[in-house]
N, C-alpha and C. Protein backbone atom coordinates (compact mmCIF):
# COMPACT_ATOMS: atom_id res chain seq x y z
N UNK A 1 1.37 23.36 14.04
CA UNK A 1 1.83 22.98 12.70
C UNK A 1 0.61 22.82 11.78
N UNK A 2 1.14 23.58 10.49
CA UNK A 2 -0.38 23.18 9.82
C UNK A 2 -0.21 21.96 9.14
N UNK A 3 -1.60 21.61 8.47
CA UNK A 3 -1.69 20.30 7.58
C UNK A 3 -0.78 20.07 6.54
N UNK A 4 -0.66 21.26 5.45
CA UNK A 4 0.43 20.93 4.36
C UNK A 4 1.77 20.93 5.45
N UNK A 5 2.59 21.60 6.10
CA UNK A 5 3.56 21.21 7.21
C UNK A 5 3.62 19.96 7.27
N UNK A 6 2.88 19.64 7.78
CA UNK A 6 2.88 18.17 8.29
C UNK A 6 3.22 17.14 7.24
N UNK A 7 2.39 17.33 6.48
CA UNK A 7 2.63 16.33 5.01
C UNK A 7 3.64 16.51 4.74
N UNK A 8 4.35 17.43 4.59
CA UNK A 8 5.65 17.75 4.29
C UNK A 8 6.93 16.98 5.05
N UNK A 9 6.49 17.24 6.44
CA UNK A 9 7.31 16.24 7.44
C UNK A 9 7.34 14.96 7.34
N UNK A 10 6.39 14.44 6.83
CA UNK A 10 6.15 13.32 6.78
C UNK A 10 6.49 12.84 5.82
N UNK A 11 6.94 13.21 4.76
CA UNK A 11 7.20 12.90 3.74
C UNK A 11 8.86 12.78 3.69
N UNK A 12 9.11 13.98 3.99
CA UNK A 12 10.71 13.95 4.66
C UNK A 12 11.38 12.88 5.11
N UNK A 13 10.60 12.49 5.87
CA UNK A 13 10.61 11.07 7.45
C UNK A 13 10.50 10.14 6.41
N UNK A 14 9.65 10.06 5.68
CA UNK A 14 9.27 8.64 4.78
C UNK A 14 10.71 8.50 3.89
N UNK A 15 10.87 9.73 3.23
CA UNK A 15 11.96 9.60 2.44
C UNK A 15 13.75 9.35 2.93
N UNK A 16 13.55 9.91 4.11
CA UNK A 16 14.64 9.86 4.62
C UNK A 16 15.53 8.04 5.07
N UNK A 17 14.36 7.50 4.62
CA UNK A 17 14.08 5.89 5.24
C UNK A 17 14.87 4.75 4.13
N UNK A 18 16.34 4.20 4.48
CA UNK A 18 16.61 3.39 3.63
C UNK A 18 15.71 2.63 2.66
N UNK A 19 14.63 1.73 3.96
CA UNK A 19 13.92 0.77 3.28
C UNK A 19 12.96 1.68 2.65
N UNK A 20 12.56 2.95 2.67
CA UNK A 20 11.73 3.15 1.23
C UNK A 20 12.64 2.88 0.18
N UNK A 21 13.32 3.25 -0.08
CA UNK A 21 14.30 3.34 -1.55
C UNK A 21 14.07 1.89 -1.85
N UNK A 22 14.59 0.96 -1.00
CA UNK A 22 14.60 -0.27 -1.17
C UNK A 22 13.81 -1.05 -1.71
N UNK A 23 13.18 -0.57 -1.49
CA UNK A 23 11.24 -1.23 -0.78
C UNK A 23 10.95 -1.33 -3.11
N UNK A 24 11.08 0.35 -2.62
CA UNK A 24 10.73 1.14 -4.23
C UNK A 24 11.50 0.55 -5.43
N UNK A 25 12.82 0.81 -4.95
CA UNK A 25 13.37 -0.22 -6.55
C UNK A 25 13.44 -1.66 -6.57
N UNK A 26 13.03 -2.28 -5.17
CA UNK A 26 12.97 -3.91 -5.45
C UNK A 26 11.97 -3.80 -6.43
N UNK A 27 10.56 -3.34 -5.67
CA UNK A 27 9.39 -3.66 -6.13
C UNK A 27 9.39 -3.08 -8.03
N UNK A 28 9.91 -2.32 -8.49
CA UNK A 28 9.55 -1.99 -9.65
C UNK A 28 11.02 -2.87 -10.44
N UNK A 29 11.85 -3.72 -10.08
CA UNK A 29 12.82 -4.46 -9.94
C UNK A 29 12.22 -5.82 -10.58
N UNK A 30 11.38 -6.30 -9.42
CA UNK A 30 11.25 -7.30 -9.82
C UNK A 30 9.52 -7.20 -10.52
N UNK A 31 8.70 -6.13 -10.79
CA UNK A 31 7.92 -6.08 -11.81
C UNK A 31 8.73 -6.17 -13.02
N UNK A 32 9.64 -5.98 -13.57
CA UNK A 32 10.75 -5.64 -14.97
C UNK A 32 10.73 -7.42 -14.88
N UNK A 33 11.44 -7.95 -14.15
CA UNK A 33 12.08 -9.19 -13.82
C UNK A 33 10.62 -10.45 -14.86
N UNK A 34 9.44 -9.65 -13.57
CA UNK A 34 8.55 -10.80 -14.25
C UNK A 34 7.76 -11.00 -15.12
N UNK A 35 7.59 -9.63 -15.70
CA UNK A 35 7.49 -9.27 -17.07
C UNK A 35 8.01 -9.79 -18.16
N UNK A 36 9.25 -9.92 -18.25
CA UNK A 36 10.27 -10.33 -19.02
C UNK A 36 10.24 -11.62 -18.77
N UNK A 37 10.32 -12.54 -17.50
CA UNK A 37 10.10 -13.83 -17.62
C UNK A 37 8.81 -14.41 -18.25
N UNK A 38 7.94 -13.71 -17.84
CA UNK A 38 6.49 -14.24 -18.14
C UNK A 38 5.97 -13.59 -19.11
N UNK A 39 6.54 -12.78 -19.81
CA UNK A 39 5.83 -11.64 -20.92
C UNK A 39 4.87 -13.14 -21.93
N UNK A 40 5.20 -13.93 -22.09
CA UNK A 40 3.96 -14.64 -23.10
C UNK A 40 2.48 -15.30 -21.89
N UNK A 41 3.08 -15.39 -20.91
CA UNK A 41 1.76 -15.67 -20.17
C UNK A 41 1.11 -14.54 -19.72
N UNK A 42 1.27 -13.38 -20.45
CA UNK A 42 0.16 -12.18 -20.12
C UNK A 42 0.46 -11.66 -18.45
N UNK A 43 1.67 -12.10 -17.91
CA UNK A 43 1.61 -11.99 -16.40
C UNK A 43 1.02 -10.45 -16.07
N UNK A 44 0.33 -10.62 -14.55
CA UNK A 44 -0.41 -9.53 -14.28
C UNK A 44 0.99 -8.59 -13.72
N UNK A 45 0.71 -6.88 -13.79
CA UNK A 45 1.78 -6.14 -13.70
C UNK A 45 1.38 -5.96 -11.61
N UNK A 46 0.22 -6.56 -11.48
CA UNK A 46 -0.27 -6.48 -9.56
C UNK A 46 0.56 -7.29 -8.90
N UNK A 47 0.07 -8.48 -9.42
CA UNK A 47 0.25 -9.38 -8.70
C UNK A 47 1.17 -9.79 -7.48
N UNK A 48 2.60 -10.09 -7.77
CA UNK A 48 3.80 -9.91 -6.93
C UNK A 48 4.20 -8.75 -6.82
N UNK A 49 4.40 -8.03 -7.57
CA UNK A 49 4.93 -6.27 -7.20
C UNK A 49 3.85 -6.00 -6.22
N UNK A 50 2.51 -6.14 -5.99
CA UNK A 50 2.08 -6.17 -4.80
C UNK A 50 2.58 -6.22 -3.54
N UNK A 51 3.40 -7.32 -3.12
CA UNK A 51 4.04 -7.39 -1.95
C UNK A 51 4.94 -6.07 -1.63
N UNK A 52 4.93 -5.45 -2.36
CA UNK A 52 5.90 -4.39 -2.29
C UNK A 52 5.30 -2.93 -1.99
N UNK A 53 4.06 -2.94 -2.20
CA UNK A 53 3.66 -1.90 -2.01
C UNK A 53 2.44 -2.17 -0.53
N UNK A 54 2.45 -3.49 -0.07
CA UNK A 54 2.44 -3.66 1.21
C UNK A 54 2.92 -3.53 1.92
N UNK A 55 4.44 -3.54 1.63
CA UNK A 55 5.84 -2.98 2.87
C UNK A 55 6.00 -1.84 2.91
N UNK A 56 5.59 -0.87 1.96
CA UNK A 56 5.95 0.42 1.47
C UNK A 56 4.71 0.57 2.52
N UNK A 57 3.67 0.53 2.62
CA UNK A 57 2.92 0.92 3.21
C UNK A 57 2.98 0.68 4.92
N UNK A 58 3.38 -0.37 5.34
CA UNK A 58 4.06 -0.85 6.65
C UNK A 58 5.44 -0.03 6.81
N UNK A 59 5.56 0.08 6.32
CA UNK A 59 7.30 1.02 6.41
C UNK A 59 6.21 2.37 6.86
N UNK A 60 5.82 3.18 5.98
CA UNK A 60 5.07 4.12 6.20
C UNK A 60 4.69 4.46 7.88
N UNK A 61 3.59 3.59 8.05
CA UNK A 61 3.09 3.50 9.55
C UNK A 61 3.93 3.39 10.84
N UNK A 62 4.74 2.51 10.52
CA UNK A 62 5.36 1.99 11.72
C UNK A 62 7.11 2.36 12.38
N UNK A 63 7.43 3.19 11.25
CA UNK A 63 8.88 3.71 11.15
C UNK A 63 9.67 4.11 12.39
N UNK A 64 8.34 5.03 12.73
CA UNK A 64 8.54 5.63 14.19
C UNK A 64 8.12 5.03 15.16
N UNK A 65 7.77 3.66 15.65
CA UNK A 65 7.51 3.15 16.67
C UNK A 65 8.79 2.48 16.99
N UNK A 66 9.40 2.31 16.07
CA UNK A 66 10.60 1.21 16.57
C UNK A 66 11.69 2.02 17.33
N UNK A 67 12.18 3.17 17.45
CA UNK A 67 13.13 3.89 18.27
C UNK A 67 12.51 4.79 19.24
N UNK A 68 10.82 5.34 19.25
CA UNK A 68 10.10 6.14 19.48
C UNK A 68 9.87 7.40 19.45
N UNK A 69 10.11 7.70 17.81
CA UNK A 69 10.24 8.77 17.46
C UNK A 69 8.56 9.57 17.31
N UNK A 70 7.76 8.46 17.46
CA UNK A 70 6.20 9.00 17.53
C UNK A 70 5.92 10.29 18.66
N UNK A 71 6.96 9.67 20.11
CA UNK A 71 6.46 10.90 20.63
C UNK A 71 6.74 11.99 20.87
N UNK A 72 7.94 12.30 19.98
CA UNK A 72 8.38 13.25 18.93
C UNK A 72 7.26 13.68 18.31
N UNK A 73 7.14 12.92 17.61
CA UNK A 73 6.11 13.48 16.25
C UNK A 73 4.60 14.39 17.29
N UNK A 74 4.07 13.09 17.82
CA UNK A 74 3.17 13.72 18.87
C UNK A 74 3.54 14.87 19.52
N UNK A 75 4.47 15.21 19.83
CA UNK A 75 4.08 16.43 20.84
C UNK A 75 4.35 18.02 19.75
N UNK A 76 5.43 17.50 18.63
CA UNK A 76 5.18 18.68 17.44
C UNK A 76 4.08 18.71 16.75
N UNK A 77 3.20 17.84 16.78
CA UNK A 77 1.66 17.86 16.16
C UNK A 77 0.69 16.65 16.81
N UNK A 78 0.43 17.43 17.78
CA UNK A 78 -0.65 16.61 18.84
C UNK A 78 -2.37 16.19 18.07
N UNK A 79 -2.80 16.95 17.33
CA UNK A 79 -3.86 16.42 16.43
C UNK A 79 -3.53 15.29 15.88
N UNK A 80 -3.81 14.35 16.03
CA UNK A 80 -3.79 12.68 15.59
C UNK A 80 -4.54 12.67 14.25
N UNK A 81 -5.60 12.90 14.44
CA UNK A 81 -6.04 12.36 13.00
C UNK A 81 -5.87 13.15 12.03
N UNK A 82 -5.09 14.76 11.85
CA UNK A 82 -4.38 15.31 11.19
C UNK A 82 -3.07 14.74 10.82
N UNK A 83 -2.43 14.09 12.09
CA UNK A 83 -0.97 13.95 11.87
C UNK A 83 -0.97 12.00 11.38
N UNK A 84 -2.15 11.70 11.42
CA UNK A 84 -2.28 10.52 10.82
C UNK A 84 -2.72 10.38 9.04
N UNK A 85 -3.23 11.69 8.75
CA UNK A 85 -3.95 11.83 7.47
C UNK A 85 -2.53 12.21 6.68
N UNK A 86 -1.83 13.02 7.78
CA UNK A 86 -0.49 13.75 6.94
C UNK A 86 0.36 12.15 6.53
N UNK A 87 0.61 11.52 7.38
CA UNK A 87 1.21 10.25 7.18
C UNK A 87 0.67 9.63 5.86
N UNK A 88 -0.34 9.84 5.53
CA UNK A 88 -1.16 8.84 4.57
C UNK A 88 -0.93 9.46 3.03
N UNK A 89 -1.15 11.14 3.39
CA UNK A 89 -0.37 12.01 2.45
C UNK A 89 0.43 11.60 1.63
N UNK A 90 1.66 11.27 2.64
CA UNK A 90 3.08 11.36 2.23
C UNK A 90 2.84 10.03 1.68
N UNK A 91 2.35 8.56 2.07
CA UNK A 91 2.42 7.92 1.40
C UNK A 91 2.10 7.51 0.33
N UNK A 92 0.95 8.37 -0.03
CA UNK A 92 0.57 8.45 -1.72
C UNK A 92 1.73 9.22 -2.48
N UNK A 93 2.12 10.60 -1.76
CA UNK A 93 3.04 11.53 -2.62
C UNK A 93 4.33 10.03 -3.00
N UNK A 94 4.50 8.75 -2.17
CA UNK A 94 5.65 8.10 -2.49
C UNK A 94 4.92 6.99 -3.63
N UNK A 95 3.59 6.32 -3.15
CA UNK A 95 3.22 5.32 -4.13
C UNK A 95 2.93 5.53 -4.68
N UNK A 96 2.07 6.75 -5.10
CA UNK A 96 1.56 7.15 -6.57
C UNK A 96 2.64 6.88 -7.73
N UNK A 97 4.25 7.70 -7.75
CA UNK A 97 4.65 7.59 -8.85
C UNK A 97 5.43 5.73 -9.15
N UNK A 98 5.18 5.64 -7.97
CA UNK A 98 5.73 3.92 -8.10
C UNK A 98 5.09 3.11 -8.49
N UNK A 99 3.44 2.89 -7.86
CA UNK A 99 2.72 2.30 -8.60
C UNK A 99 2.86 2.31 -10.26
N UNK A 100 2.69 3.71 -10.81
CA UNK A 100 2.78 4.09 -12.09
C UNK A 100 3.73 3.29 -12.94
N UNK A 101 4.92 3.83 -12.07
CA UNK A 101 6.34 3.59 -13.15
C UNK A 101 6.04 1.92 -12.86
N UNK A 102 6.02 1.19 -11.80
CA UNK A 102 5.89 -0.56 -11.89
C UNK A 102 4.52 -0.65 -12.68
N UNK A 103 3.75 -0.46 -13.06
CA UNK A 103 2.62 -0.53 -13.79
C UNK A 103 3.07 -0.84 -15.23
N UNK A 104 4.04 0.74 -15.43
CA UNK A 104 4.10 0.84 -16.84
C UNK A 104 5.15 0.33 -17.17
N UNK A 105 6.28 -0.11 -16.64
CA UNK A 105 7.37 -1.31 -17.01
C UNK A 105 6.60 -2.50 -16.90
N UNK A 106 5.82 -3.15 -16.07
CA UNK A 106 5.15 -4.45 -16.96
C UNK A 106 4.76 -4.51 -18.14
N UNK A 107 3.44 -3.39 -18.01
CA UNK A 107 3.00 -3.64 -19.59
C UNK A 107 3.69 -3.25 -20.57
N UNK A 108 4.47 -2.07 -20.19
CA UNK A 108 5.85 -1.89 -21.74
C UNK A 108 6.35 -3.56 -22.06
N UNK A 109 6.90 -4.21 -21.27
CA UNK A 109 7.51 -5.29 -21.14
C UNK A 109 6.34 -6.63 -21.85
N UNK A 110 5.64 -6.96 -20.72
CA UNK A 110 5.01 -7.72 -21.62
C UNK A 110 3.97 -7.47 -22.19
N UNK A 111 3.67 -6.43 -22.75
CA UNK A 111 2.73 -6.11 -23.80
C UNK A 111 0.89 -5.95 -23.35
N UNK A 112 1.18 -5.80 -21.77
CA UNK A 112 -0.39 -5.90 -22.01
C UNK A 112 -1.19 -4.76 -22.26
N UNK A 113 -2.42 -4.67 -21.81
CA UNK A 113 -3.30 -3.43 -22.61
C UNK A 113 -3.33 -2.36 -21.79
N UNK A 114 -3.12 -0.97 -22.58
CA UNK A 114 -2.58 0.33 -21.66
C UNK A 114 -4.04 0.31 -21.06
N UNK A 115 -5.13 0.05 -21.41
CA UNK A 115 -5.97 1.01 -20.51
C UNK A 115 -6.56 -0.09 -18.78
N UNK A 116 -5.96 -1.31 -18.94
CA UNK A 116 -5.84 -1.84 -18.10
C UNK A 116 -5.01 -1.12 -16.87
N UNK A 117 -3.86 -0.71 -17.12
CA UNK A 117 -2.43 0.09 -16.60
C UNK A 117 -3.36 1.30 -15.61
N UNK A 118 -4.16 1.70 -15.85
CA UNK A 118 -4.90 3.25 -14.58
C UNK A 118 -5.42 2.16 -13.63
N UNK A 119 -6.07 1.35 -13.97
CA UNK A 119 -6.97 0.49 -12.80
C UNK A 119 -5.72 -0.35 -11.89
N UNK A 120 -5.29 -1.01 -12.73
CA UNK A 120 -3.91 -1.48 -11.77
C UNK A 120 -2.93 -1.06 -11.11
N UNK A 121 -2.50 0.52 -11.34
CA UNK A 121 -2.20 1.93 -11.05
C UNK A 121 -2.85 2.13 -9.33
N UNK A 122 -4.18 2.46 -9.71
CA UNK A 122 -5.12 2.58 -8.48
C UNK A 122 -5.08 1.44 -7.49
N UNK A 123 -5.07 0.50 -7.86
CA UNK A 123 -4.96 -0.64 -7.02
C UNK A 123 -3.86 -0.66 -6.00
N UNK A 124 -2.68 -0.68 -7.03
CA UNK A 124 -1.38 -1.15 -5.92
C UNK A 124 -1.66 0.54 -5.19
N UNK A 125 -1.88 1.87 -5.50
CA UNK A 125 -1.66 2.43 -4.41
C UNK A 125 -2.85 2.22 -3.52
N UNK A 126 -3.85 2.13 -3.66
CA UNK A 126 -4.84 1.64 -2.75
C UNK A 126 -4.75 0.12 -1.69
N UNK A 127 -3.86 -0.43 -1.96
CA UNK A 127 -3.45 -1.60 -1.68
C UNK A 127 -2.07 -1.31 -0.31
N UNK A 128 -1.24 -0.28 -0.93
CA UNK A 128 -0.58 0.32 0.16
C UNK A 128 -1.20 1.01 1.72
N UNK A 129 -1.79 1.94 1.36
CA UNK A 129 -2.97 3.01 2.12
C UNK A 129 -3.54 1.57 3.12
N UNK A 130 -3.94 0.36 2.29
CA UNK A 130 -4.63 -0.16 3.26
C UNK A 130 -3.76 -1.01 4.17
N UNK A 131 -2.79 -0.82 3.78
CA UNK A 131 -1.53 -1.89 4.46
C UNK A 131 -1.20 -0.82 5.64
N UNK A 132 -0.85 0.58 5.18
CA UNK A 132 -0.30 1.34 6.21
C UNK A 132 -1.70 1.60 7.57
N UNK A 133 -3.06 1.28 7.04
CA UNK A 133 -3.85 0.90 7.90
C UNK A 133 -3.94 0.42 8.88
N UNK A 134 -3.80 -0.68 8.35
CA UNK A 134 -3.61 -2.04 9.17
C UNK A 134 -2.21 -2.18 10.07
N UNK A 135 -1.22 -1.47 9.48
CA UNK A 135 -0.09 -1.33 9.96
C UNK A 135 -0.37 -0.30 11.75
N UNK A 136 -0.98 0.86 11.53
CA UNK A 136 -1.05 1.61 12.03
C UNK A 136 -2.24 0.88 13.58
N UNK A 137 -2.84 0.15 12.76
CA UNK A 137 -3.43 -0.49 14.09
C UNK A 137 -2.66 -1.58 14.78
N UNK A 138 -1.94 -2.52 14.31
CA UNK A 138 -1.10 -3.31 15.06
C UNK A 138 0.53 -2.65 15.85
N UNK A 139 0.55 -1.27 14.95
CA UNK A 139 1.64 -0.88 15.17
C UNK A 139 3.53 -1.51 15.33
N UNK A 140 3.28 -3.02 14.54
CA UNK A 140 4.43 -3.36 14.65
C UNK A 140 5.05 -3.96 13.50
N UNK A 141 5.75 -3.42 13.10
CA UNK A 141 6.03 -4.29 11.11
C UNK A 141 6.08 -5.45 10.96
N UNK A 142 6.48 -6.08 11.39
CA UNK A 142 6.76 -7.83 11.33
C UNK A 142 5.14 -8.49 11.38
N UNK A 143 4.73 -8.13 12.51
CA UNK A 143 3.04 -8.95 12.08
C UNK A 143 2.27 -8.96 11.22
N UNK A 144 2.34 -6.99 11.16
CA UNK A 144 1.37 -6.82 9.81
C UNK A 144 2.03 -6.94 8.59
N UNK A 145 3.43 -7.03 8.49
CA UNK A 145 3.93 -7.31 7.12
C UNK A 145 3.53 -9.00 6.88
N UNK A 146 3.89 -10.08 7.95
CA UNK A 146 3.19 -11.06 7.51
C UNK A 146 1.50 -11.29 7.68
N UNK A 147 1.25 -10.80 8.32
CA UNK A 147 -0.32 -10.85 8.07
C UNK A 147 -1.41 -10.39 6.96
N UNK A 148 -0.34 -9.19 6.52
CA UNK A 148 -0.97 -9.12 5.20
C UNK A 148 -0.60 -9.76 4.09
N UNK A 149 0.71 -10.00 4.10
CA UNK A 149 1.10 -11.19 2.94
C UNK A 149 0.37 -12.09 2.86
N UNK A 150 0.43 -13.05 4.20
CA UNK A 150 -0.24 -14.13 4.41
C UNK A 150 -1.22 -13.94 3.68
N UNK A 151 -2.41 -12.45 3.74
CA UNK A 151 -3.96 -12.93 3.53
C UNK A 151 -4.21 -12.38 1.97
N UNK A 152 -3.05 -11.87 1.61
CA UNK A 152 -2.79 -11.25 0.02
C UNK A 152 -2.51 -12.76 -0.84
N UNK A 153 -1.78 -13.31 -0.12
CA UNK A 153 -1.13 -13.89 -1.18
C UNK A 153 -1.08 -16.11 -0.85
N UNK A 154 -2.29 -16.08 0.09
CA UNK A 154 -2.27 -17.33 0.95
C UNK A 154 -3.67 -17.25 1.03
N UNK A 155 -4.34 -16.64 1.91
CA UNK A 155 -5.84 -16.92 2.01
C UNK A 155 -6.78 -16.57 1.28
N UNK A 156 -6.16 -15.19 0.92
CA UNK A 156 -7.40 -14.67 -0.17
C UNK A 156 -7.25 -15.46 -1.80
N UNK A 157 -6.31 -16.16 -2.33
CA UNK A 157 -6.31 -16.88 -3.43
C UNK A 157 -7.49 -18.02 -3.02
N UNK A 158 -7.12 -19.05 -1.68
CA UNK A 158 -7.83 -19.77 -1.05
C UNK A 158 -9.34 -19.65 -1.63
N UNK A 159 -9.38 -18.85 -1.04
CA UNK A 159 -11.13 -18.29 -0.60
C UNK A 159 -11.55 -17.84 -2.04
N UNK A 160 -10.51 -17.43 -2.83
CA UNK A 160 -11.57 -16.90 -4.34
C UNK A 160 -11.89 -17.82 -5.31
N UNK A 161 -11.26 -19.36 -4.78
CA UNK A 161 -12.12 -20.26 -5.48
C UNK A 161 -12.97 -20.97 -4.68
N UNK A 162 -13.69 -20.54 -3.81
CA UNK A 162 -14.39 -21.77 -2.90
C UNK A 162 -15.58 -20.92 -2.66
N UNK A 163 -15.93 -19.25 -1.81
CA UNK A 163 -16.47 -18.88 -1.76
C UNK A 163 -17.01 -16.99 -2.96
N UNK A 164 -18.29 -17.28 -2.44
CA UNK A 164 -18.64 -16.38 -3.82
C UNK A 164 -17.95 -14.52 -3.30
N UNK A 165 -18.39 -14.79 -1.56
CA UNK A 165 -18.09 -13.52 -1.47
C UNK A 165 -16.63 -13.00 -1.46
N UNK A 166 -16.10 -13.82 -1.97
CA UNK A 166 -14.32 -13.63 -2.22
C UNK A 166 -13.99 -12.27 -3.00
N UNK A 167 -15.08 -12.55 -4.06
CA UNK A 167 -14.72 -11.36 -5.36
C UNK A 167 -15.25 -9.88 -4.56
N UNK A 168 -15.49 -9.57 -3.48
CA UNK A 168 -16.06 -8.19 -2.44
C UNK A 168 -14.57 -7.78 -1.35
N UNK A 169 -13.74 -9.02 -1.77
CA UNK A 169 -12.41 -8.86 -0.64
C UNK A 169 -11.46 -7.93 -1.07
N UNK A 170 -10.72 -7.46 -0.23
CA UNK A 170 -10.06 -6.33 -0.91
C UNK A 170 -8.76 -7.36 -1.52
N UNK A 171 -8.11 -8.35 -2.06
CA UNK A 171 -7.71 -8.44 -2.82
C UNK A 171 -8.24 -8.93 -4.51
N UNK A 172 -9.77 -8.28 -4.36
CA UNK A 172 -10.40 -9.19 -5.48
C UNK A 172 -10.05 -8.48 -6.79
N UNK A 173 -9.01 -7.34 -7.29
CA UNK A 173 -8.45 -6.61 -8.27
C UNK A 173 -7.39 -7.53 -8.79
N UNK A 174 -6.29 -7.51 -7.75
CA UNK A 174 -5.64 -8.98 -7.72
C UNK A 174 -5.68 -10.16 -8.60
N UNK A 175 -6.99 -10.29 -8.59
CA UNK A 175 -8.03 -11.34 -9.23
C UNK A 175 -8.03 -11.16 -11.04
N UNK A 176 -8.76 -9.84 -11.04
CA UNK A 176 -9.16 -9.76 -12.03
C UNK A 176 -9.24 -7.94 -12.29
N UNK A 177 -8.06 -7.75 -13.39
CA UNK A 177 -7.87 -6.48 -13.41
C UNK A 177 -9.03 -5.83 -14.34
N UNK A 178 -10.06 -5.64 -13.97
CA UNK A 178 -11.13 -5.02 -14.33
C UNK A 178 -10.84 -3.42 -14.47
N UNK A 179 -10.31 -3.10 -13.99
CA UNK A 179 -9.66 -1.44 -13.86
C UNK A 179 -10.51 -0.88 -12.59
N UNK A 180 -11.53 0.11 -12.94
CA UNK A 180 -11.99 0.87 -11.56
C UNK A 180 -12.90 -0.39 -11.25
N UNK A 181 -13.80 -0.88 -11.57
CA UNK A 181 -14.43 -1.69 -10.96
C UNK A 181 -14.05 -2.19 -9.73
N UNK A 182 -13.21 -3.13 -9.89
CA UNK A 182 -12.20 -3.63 -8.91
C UNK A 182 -12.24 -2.59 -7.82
N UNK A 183 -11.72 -1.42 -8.28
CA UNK A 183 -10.66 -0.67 -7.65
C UNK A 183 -11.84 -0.22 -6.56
N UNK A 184 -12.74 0.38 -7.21
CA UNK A 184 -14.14 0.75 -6.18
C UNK A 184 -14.16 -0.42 -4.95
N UNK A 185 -14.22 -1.63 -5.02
CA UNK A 185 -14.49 -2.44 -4.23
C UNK A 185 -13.14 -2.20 -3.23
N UNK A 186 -11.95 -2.23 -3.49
CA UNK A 186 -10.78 -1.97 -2.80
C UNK A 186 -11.14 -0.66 -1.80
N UNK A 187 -11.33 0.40 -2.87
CA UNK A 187 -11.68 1.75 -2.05
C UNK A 187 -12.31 1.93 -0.98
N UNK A 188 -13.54 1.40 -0.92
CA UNK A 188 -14.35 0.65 0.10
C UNK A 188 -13.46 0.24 1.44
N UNK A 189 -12.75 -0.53 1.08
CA UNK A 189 -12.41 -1.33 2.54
C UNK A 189 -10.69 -0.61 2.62
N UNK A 190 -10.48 0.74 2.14
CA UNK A 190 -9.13 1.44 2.26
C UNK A 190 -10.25 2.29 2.80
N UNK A 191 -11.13 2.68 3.12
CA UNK A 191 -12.19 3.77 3.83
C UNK A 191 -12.18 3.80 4.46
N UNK A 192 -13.21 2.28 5.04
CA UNK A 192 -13.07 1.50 6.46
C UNK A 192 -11.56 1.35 7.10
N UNK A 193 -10.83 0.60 6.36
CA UNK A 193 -9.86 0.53 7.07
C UNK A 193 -9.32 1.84 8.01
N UNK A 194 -9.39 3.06 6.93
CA UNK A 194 -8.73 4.18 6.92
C UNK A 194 -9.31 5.07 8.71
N UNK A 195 -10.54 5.00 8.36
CA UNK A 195 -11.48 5.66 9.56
C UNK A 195 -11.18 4.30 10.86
N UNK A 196 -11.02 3.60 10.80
CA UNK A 196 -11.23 2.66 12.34
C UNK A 196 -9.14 2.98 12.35
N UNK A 197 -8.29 3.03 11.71
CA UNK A 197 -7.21 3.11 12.54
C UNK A 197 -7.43 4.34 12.35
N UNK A 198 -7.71 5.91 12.08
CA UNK A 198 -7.57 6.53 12.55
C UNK A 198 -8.65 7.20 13.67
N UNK A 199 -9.41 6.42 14.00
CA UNK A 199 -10.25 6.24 15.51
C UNK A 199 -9.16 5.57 16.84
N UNK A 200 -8.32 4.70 16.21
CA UNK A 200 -7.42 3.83 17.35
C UNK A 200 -6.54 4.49 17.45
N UNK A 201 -5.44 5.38 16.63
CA UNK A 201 -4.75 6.43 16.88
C UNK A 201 -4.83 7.17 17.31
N UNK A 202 -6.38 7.85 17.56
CA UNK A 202 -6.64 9.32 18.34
C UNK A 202 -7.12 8.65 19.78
N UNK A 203 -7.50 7.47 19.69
CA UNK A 203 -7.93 7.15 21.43
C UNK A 203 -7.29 6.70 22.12
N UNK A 204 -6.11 5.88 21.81
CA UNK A 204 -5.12 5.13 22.54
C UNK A 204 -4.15 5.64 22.49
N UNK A 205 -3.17 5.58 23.76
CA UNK A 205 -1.63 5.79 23.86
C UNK A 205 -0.38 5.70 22.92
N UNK A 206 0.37 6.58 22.60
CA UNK A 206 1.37 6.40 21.37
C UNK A 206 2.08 4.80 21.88
C-alpha cells in the first residue's frame, strides 16, 4: 500500500467514527457557547475548545485498539512508521478545518483580533497531533484522555504561576496567544512527542 493509500484509509477509519463528528461539533459547539457568554471578557477562542481537540486526537490513535482492528491495519500495511505518519495525516486532514472554523466562530463572536486567529489555528491543531502522540504511546483512551486533560487544564495552569520554565511547556500558547511564537514552542514538543511514539510503534507489539 502506498503512503497517499494509506492516508486515505485512514482518514476513512477516522471519519467513519461517531465520536469524530461528535468530538467536532461539540468542540466548535461549545467555542460559539463561550464566546457568546464571555464575548466582553475577551475569552480566549483555545482555551476550553481545547479539550476537544485532545479527544479528537485520542480518538485518532486509539480507535483501533479497542476491538483490534490494528492488526488488521498491520498486516494491510506492515511499515509502522508509514502507517503511523498516515494516521497523523488523516488527523490534520480532520483538525485543520476544525481548528479554523472553532477559531473563527470565537473571534466572529466575541470580537477578538483576526490576526491572533492563525496562531490559535496552529495551536489547537498542534495540540491534537500531540495528544494523538501521547495517545499512541499509552494506547488506551481513558488514561490519556485524562492525563492530558489533567496536565492541560490542572497542572500546567499550576506550574505557570510558580515556575519560570512553565512558559517552554507545551501548553504555554494556552497562556498567552502570541500567535507563532507560542506555536514554535508547541511544535517542538509535537516533534519530540511525534518521533518517540513513532519509535514505540515500530518496536513493540500491536
Amino acid at each position: 500500500m502506498t503512503s497517499g493509500r494509506a492516508i486515505r484509509a485512514e482518514t476513512l477509519k477516522l471519519l467513519s467514527l461517531p465520536a469524530t463528528y461528535c468530538t467536532v461539533l461539540g468542540t466548535i459547539g461549545v467555542a460559539a457557547v463561550l464566546a457568546i457568554a464571555f464575548s466582553r471578557q475577551g475569552v480566549s477562542p483555545v482555551g476550553y475548545p481545547q479539550a476537544g481537540f485532545i479527544v479528537l486526537g485520542v480518538i485518532a490513535a486509539t480507535s483501533e485498539y479497542r476491538d483490534g482492528q490494528i492488526y488488521l491495519t498491520l498486516i494491510a500495511m506492515p511499515r509502522r512508521i508509514v502507517q503511523h505518519l498516515a494516521k497523523l495525516g488523516a488527523l490534520l486532514i480532520v483538525s485543520v478545518p476544525t481548528a479554523t472554523f472553532t477559531v473563527l466562530v470565537g473571534v466572529q463572536v466575541a470580537g477578538g483580533p483576526w490576526p491572533d486567529a492563525v496562531g490559535a489555528s496552529v495551536h489547537l491543531v498542534l495540540t491534537s497531533v500531540l495528544s494523538a502522540a501521547v495517545a499512541t504511546v499509552l494506547r488506551r483512551s481513558v488514561p490519556a484522555v485524562a492525563g492530558l486533560l489533567g496536565y492541560y487544564f490542572i497542572v500546567g495552569p499550576l506550574l505557570r504561576d510558580r515556575v519560570t520554565f512553565a512558559a517552554y511547556l507545551p501548553d504555554a500558547a494556552n497562556h498567552d496567544l502570541a500567535a507563532f511564537g507560542d506555536a514554535i514552542i508547541v511544535l517542538g514538543w509535537v516533534l519530540v512527542a511525534v518521533a518517540f511514539s513513532a519509535t514505540m510503534f515500530h518496536r513493540r507489539d500491536a
